[in-house]
C-alpha atoms as a PDB file:
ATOM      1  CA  UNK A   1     197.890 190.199 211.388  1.00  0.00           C
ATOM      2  CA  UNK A   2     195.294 192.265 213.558  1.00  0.00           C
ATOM      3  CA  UNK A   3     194.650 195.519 213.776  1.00  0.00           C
ATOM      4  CA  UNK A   4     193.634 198.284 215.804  1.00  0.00           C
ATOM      5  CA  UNK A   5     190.795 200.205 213.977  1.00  0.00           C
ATOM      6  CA  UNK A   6     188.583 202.980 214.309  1.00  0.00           C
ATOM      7  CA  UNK A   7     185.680 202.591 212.071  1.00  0.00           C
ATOM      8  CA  UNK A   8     184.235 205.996 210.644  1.00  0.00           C
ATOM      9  CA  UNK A   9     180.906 205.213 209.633  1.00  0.00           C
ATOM     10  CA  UNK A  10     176.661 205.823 210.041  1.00  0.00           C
ATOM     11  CA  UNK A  11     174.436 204.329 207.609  1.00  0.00           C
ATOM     12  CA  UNK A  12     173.802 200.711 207.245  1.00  0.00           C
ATOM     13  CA  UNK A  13     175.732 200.283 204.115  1.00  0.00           C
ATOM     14  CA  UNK A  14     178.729 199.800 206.216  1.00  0.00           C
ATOM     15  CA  UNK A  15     177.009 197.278 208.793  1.00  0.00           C
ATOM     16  CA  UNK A  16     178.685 194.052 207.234  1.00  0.00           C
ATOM     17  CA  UNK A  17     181.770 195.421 206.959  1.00  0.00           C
ATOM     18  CA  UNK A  18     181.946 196.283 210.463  1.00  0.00           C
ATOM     19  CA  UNK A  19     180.239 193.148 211.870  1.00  0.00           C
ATOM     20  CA  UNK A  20     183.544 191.261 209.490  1.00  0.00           C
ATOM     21  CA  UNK A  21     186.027 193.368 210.636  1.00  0.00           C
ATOM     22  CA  UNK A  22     185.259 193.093 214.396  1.00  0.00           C
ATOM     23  CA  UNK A  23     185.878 189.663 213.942  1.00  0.00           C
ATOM     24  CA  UNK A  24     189.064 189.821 213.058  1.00  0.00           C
ATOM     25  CA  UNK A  25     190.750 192.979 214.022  1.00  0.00           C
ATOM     26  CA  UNK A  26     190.323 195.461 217.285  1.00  0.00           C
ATOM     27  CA  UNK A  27     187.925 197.843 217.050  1.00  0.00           C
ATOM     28  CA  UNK A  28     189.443 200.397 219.016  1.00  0.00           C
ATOM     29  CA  UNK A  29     186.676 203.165 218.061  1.00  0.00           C
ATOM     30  CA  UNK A  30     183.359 204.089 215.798  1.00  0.00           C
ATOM     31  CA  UNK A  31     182.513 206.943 215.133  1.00  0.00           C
ATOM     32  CA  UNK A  32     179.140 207.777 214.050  1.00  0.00           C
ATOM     33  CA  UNK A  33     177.231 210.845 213.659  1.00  0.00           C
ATOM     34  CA  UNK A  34     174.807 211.675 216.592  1.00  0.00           C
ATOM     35  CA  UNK A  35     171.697 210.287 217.120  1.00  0.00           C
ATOM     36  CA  UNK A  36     168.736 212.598 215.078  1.00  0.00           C
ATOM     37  CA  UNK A  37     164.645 212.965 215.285  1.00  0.00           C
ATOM     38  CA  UNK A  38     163.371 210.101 212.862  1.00  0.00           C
ATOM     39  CA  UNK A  39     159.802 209.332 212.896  1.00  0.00           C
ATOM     40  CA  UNK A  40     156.410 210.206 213.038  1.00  0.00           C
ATOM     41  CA  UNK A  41     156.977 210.959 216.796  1.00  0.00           C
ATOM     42  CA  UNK A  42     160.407 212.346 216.515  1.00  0.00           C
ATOM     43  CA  UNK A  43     162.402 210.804 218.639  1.00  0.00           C
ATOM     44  CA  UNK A  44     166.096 210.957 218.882  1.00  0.00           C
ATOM     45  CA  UNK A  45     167.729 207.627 217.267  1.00  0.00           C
ATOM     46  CA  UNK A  46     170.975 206.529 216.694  1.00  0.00           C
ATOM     47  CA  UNK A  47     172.760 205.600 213.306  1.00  0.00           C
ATOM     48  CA  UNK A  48     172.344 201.851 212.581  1.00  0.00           C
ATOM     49  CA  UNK A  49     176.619 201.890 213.061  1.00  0.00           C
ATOM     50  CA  UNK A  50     175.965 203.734 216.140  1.00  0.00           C
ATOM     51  CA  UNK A  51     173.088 201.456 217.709  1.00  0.00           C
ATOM     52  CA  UNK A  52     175.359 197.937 216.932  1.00  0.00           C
ATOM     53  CA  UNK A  53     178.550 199.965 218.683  1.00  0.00           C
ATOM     54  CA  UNK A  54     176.294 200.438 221.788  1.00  0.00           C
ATOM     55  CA  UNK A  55     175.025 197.006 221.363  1.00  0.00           C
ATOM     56  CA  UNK A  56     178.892 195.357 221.511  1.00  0.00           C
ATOM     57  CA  UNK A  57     180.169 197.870 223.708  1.00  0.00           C
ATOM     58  CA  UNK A  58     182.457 199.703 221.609  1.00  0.00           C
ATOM     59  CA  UNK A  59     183.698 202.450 222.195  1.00  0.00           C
ATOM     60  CA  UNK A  60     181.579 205.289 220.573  1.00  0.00           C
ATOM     61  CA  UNK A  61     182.435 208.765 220.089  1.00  0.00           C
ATOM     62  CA  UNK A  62     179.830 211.193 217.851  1.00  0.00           C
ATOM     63  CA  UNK A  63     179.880 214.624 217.277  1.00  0.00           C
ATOM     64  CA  UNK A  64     178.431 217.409 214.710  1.00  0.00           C
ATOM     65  CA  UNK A  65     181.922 218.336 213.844  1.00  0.00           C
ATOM     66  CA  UNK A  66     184.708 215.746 213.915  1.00  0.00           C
ATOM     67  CA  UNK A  67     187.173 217.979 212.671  1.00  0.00           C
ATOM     68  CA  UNK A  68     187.056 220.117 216.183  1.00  0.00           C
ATOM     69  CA  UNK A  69     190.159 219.977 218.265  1.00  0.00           C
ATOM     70  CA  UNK A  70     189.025 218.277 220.928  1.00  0.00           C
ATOM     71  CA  UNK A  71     188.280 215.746 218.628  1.00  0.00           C
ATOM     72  CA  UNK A  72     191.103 214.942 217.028  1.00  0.00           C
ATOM     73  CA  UNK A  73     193.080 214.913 220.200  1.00  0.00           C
ATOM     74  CA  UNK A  74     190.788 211.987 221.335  1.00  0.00           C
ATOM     75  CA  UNK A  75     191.257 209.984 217.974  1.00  0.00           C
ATOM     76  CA  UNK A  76     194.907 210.500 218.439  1.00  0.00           C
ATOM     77  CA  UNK A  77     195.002 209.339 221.734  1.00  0.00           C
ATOM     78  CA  UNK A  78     193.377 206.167 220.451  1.00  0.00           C
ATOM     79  CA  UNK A  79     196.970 204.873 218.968  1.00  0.00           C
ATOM     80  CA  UNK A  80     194.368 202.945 216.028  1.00  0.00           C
ATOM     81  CA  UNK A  81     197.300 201.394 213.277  1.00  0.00           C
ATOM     82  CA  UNK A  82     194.660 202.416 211.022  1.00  0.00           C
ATOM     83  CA  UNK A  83     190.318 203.467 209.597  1.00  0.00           C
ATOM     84  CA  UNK A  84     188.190 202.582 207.491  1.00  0.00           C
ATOM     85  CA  UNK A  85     185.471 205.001 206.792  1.00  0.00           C
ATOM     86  CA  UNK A  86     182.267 203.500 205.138  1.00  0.00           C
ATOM     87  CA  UNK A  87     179.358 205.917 204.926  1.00  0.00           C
ATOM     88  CA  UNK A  88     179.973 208.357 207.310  1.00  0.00           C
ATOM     89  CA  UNK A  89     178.289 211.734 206.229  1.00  0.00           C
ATOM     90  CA  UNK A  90     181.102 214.413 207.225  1.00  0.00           C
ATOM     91  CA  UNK A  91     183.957 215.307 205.246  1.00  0.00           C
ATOM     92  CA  UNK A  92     187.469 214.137 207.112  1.00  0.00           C
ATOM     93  CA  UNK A  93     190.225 216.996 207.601  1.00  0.00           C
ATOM     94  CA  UNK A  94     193.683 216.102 207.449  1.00  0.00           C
ATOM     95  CA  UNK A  95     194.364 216.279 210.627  1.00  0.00           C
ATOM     96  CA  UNK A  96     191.565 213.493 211.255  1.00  0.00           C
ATOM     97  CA  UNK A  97     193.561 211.290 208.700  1.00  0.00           C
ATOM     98  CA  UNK A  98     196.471 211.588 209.990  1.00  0.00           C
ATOM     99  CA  UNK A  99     195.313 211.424 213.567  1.00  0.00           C
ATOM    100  CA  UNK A 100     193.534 208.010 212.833  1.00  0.00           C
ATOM    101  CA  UNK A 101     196.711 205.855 211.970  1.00  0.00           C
ATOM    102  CA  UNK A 102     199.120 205.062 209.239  1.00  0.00           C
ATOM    103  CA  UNK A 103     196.294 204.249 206.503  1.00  0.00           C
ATOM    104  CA  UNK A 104     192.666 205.831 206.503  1.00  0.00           C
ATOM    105  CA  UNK A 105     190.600 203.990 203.364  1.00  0.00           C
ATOM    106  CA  UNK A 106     186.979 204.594 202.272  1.00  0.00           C
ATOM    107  CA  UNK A 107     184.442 201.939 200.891  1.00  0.00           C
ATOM    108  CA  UNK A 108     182.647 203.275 198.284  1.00  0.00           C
ATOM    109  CA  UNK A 109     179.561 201.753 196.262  1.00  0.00           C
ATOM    110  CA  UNK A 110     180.760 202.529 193.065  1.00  0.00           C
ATOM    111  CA  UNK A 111     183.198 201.086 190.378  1.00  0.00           C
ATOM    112  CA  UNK A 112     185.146 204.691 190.921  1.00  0.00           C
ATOM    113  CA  UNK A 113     185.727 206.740 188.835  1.00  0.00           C
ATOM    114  CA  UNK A 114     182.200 206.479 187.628  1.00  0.00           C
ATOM    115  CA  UNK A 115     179.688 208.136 190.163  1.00  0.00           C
ATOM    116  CA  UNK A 116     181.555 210.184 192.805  1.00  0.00           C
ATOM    117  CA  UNK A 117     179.782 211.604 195.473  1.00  0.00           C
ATOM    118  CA  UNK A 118     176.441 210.827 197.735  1.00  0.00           C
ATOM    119  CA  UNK A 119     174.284 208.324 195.730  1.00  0.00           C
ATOM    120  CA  UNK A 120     176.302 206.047 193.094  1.00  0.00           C
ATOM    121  CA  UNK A 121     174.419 202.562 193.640  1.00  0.00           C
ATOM    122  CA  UNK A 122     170.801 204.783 192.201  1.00  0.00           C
ATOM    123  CA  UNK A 123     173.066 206.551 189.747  1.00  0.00           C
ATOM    124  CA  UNK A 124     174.335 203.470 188.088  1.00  0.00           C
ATOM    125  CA  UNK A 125     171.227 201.788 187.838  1.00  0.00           C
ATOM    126  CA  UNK A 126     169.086 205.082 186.637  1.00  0.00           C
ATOM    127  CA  UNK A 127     171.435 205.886 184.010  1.00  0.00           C
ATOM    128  CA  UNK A 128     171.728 201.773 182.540  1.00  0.00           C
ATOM    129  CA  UNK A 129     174.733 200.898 183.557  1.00  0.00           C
ATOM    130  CA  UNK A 130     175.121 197.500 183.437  1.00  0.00           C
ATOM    131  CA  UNK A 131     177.378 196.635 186.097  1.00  0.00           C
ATOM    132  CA  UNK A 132     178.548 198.254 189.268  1.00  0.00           C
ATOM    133  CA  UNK A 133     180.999 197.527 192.678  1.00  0.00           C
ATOM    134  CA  UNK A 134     182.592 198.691 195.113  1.00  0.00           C
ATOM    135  CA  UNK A 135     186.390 200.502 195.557  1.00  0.00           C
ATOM    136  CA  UNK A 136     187.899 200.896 198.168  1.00  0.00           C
ATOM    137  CA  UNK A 137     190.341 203.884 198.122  1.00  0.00           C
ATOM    138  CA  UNK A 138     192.641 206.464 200.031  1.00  0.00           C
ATOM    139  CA  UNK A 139     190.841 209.852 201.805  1.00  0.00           C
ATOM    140  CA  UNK A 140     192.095 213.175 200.136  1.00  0.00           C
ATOM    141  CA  UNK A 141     190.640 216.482 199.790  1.00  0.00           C
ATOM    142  CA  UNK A 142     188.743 215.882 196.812  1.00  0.00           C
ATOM    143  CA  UNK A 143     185.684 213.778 197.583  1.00  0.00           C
ATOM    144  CA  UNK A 144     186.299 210.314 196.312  1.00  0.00           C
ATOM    145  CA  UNK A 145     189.543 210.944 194.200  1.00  0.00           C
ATOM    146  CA  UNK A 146     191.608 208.920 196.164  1.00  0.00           C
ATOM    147  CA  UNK A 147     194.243 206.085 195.130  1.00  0.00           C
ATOM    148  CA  UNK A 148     192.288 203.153 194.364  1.00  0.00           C
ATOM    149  CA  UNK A 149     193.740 199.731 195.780  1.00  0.00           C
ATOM    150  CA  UNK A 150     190.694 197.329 195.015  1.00  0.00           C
ATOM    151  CA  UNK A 151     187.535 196.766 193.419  1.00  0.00           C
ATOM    152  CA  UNK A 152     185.199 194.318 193.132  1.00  0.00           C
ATOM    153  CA  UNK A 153     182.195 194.269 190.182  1.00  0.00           C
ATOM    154  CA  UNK A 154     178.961 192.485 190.217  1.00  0.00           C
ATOM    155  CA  UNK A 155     176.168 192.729 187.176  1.00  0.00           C
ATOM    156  CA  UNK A 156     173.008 194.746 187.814  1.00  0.00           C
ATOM    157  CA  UNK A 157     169.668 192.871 186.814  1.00  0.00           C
ATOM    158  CA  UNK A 158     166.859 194.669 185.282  1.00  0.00           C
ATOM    159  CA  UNK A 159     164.252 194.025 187.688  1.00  0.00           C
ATOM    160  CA  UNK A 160     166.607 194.607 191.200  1.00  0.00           C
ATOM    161  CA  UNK A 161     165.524 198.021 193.165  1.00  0.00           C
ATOM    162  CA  UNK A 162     168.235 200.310 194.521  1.00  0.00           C
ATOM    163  CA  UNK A 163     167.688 198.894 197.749  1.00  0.00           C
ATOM    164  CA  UNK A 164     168.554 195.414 197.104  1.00  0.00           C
ATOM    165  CA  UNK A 165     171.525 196.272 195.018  1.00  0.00           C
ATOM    166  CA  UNK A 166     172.847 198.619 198.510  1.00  0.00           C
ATOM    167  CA  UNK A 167     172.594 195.552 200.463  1.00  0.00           C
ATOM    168  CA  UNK A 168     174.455 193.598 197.346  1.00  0.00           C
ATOM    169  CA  UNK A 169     176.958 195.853 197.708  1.00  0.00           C
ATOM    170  CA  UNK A 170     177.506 195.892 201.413  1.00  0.00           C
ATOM    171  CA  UNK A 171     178.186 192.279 201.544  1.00  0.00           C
ATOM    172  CA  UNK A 172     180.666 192.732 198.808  1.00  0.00           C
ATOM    173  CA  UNK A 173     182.807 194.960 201.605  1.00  0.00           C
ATOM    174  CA  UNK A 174     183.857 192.693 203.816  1.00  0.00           C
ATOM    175  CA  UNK A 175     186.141 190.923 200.964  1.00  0.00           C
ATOM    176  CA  UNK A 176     187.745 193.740 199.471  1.00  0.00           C
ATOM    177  CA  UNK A 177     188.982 194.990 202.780  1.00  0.00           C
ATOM    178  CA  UNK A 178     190.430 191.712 203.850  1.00  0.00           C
ATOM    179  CA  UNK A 179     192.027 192.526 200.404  1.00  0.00           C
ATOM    180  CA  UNK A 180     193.622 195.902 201.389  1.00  0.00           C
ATOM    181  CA  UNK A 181     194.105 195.657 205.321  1.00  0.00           C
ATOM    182  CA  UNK A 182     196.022 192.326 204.488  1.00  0.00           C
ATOM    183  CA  UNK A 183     198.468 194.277 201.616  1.00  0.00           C
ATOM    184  CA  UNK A 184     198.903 196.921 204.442  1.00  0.00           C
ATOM    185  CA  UNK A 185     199.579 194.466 206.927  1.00  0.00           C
ATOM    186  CA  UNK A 186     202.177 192.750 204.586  1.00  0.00           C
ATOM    187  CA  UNK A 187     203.647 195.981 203.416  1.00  0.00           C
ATOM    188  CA  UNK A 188     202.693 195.621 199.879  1.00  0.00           C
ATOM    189  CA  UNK A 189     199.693 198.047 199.499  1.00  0.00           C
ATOM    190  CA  UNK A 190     199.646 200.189 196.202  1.00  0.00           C
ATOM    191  CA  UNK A 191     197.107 202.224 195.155  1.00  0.00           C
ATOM    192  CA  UNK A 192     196.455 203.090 191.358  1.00  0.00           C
ATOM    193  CA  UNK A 193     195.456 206.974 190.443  1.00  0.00           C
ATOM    194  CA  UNK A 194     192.103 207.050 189.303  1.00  0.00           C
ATOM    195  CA  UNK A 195     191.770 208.503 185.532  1.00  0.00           C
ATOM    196  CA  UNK A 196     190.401 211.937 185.919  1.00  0.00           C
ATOM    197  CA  UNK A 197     188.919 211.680 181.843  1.00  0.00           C
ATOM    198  CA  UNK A 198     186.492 208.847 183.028  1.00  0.00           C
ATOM    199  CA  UNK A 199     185.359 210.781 186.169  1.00  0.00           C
ATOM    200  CA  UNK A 200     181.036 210.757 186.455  1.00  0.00           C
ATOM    201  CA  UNK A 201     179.178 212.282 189.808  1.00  0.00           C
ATOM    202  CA  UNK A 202     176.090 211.178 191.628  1.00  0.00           C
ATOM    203  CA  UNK A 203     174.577 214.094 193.306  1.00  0.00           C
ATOM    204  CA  UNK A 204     172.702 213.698 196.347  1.00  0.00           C
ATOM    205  CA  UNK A 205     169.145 212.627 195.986  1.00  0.00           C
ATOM    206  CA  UNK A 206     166.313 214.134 197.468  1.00  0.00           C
ATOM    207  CA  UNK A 207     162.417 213.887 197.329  1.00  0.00           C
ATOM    208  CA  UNK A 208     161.750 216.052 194.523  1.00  0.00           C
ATOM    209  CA  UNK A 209     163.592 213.715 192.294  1.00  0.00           C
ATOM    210  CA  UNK A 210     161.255 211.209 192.909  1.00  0.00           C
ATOM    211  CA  UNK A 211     159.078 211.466 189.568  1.00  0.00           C
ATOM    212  CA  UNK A 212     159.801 209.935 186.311  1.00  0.00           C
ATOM    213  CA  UNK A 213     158.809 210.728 182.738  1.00  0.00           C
ATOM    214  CA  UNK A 214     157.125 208.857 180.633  1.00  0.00           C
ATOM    215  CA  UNK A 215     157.695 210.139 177.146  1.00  0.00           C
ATOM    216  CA  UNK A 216     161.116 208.316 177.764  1.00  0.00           C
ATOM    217  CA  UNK A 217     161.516 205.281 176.317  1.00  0.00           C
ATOM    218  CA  UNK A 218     160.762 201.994 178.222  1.00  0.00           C
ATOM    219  CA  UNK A 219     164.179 201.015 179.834  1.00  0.00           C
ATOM    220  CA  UNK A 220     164.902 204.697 180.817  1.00  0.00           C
ATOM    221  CA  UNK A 221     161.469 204.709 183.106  1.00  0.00           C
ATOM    222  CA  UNK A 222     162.082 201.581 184.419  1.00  0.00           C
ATOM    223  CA  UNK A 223     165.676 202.307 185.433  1.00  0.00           C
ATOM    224  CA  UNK A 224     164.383 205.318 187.184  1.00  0.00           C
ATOM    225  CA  UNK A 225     161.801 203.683 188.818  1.00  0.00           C
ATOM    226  CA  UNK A 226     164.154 200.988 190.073  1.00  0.00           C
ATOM    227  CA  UNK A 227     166.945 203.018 191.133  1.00  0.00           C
ATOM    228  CA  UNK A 228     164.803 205.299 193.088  1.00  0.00           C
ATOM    229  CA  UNK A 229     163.077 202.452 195.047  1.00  0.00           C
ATOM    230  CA  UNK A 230     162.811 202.250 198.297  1.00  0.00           C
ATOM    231  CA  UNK A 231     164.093 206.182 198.473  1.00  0.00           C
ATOM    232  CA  UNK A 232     163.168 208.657 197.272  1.00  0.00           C
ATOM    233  CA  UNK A 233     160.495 206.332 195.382  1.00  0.00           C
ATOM    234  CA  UNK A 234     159.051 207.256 192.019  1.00  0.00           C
ATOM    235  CA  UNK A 235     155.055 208.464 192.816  1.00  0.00           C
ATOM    236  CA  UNK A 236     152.320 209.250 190.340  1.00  0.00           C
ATOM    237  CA  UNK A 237     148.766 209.535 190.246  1.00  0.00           C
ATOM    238  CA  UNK A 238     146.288 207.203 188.842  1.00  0.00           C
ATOM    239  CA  UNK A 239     143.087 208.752 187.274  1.00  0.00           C
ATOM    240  CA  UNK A 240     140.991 205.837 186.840  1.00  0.00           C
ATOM    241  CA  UNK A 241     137.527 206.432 184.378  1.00  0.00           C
ATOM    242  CA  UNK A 242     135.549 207.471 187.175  1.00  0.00           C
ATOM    243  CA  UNK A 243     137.223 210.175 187.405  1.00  0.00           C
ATOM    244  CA  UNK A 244     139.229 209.003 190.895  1.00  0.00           C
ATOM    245  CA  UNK A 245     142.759 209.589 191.623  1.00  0.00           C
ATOM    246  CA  UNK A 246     145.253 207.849 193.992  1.00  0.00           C
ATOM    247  CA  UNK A 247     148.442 208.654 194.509  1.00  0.00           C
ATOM    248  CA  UNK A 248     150.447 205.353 193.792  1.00  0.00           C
ATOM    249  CA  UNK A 249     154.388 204.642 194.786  1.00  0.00           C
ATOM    250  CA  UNK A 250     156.226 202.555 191.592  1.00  0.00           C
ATOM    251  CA  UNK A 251     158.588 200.542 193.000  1.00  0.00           C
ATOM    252  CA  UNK A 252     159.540 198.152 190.808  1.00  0.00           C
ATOM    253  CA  UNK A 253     158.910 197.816 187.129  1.00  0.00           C
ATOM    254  CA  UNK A 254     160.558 195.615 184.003  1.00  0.00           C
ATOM    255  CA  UNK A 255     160.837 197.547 180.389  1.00  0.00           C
ATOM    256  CA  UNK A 256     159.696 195.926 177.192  1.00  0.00           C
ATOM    257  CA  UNK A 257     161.103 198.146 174.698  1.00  0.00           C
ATOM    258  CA  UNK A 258     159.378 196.453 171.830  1.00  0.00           C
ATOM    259  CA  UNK A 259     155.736 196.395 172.622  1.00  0.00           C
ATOM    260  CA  UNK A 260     154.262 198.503 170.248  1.00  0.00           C
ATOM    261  CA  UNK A 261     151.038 200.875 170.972  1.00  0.00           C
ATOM    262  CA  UNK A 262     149.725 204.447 169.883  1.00  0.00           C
ATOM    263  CA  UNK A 263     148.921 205.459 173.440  1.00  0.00           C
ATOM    264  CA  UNK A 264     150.183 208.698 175.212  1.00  0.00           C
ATOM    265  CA  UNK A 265     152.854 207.646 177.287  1.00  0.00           C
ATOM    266  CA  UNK A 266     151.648 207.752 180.813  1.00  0.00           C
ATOM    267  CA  UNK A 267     148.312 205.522 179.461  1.00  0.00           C
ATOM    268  CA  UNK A 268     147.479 202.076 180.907  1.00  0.00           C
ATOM    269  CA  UNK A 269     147.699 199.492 178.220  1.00  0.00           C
ATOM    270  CA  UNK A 270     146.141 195.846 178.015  1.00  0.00           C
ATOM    271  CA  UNK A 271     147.653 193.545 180.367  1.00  0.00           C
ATOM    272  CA  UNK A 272     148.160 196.120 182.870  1.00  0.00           C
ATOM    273  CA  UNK A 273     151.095 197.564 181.039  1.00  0.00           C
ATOM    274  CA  UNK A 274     152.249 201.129 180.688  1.00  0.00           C
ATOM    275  CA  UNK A 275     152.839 203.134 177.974  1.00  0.00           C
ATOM    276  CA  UNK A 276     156.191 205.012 177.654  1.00  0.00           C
ATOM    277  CA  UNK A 277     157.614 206.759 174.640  1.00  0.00           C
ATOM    278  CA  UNK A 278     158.913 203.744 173.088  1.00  0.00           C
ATOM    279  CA  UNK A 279     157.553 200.515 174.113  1.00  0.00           C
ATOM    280  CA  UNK A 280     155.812 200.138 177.675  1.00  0.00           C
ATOM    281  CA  UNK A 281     156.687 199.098 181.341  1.00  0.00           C
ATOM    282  CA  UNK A 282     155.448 196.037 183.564  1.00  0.00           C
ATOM    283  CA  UNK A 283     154.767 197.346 186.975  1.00  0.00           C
ATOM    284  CA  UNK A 284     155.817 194.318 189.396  1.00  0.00           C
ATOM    285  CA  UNK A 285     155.414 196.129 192.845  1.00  0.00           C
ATOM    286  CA  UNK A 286     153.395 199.178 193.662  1.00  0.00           C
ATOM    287  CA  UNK A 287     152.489 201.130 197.345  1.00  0.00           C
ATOM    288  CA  UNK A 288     149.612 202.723 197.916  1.00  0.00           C
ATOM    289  CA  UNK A 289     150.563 205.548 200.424  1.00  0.00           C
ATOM    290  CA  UNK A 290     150.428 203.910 204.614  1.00  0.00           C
ATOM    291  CA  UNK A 291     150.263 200.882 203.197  1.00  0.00           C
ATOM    292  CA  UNK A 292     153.065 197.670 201.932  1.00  0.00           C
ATOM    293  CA  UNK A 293     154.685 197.268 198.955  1.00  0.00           C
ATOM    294  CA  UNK A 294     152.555 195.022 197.042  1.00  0.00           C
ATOM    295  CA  UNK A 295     152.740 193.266 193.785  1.00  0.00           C
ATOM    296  CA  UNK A 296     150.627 194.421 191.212  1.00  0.00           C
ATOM    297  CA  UNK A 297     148.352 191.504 191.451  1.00  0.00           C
ATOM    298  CA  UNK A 298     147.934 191.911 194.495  1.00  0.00           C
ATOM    299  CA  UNK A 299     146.894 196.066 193.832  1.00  0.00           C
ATOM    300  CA  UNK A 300     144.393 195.562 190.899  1.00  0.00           C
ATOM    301  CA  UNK A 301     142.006 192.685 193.272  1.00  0.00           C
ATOM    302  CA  UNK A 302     141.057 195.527 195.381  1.00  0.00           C
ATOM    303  CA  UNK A 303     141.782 198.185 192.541  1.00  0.00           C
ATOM    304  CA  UNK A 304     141.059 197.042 188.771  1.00  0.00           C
ATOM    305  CA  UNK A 305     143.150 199.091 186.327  1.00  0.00           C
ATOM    306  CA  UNK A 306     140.846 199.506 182.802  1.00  0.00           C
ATOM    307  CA  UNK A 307     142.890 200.239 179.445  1.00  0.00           C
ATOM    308  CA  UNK A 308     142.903 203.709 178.777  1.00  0.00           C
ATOM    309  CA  UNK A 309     143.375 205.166 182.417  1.00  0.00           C
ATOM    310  CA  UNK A 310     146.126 206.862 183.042  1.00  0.00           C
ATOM    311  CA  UNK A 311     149.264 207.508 185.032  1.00  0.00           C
ATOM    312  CA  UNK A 312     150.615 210.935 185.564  1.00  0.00           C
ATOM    313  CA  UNK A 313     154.180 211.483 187.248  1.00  0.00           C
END
């Protein structure tokens, strides 16, 4: 059965979805936040939800504040049967949810209730976990505590960045909200209460937690390092023998918990490892700051690491 839908949503994580579901329901609306200074140069640029709306001519409607009257009075008017919301960046009043249809659902990258809030997919992977999904779930007051009426899991590997499990997990959206939108259509959705006992958060991120420690052992730094790549990105500075430091982004890296050393943690090892509390990292990809994401073969021809240098986060 199609649907009328207005699609609440800004960052790319919710681009697949959206793509899917225009090809098989209406998309009546998306709403997106407005478009913000990005870049060197500033200049105003849409969401990626917000550019593809423009792109398909859909209707678009942004604002600061979606909760304002005059707001909600438009998404009424829009008659939608019901929204997803994927992403979007504001928190949704009731009046919003019940203004946008009979059921308002939320994609969320997270096997909830494990890592509520803004960043579950680096969560997950700098804390170990060894698999992760997406839910998708009902909007209430309490930031992702909503009925949950799928989810989908997929394993994490060890060597996977943050950014390639987000775009794992976006294509995992489009099948989980067939899923739901088809129990809705059918009358049969239920939603299961989440278990409050097994409830974890994942606070927003920022760019001071992009450092890492390396008196942790070797699977905890290379979580970190993973989890935080592409953004924020784990930096640290290498002090080579001449004295010389660069700054140097770590953005991907593989533990080996059992390689054995008496180095201080931090200390370049043989074979270009690194030393960490217990055992050592692998660096696979590095970026020197302006430049590409490189592996580290491709680093140490124009910048030879010697045994003994170190790394300081």
């Amino acid at each position: 059965m199609t649907l009328s839908l207005i699609y609440y949503g800004s960052g790319e994580f919710g681009l697949p979805s959206l793509k899917h579901l225009h090809t098989q329901h209406e998309i009546v609306a998306v709403i997106s936040q407005p478009d913000r200074p990005a870049g060197r140069k500033r200049k105003l640029t849409p969401t990626p939800i917000a550019a593809w709306a423009r792109a398909h001519d859909i209707t678009l409607l942004c604002a600061d504040d979606i909760n304002e009257a005059n707001c909600i009075e438009k998404i009424q008017q829009l008659g939608a049967d019901a929204a997803v919301v994927i992403a979007y960046g504001q928190k949704l009043s009731p009046q919003i949810v019940e203004a946008s249809g009979r059921l308002m659902v939320n994609l969320h990258g997270s096997l909830l209730p494990k890592y509520r809030g803004a960043a579950p997919i680096n969560w997950a992977m700098i804390n170990g976990e060894k698999q992760t999904g997406v839910s998708v779930i009902s909007i209430v007051e309490r930031m992702d505590a909503g009925l949950i009426y799928a989810q989908a899991a997929t394993a994490i590997d060890m060597t996977e960045t943050g950014g390639e499990l987000h775009d794992r997990l976006a294509l995992m959206g489009p099948t989980v909200l067939d899923q739901v939108l088809n129990d809705f259509s059918r009358g049969n959705l239920c939603g299961e209460q989440q278990d409050e006992a097994l409830v974890t958060q994942s606070p927003k991120l920022s760019r001071a937690d992009g450092t890492v420690d390396f008196t942790l052992d070797a699977v905890q730094v290379a979580n970190r390092i993973n989890g935080l790549s592409p953004w924020p990105g784990v930096t640290a500075v290498w002090c080579n023998h001449q004295g010389d430091e660069l700054t140097l982004g770590l953005r991907r890296a593989r533990a080996d918990i059992k390689h054995t050393h008496d180095s201080a943690p931090g200390t370049i090892l043989p074979g270009n490892l690194i030393a960490t509390g217990k055992g050592a990292i692998h660096l696979l990809d590095v970026q020197v700051p302006g430049k590409r994401v490189a592996t580290l073969r491709q680093f140490i021809n124009g910048h030879p690491m010697q045994p003994g240098e170190q790394l300081r986060s």
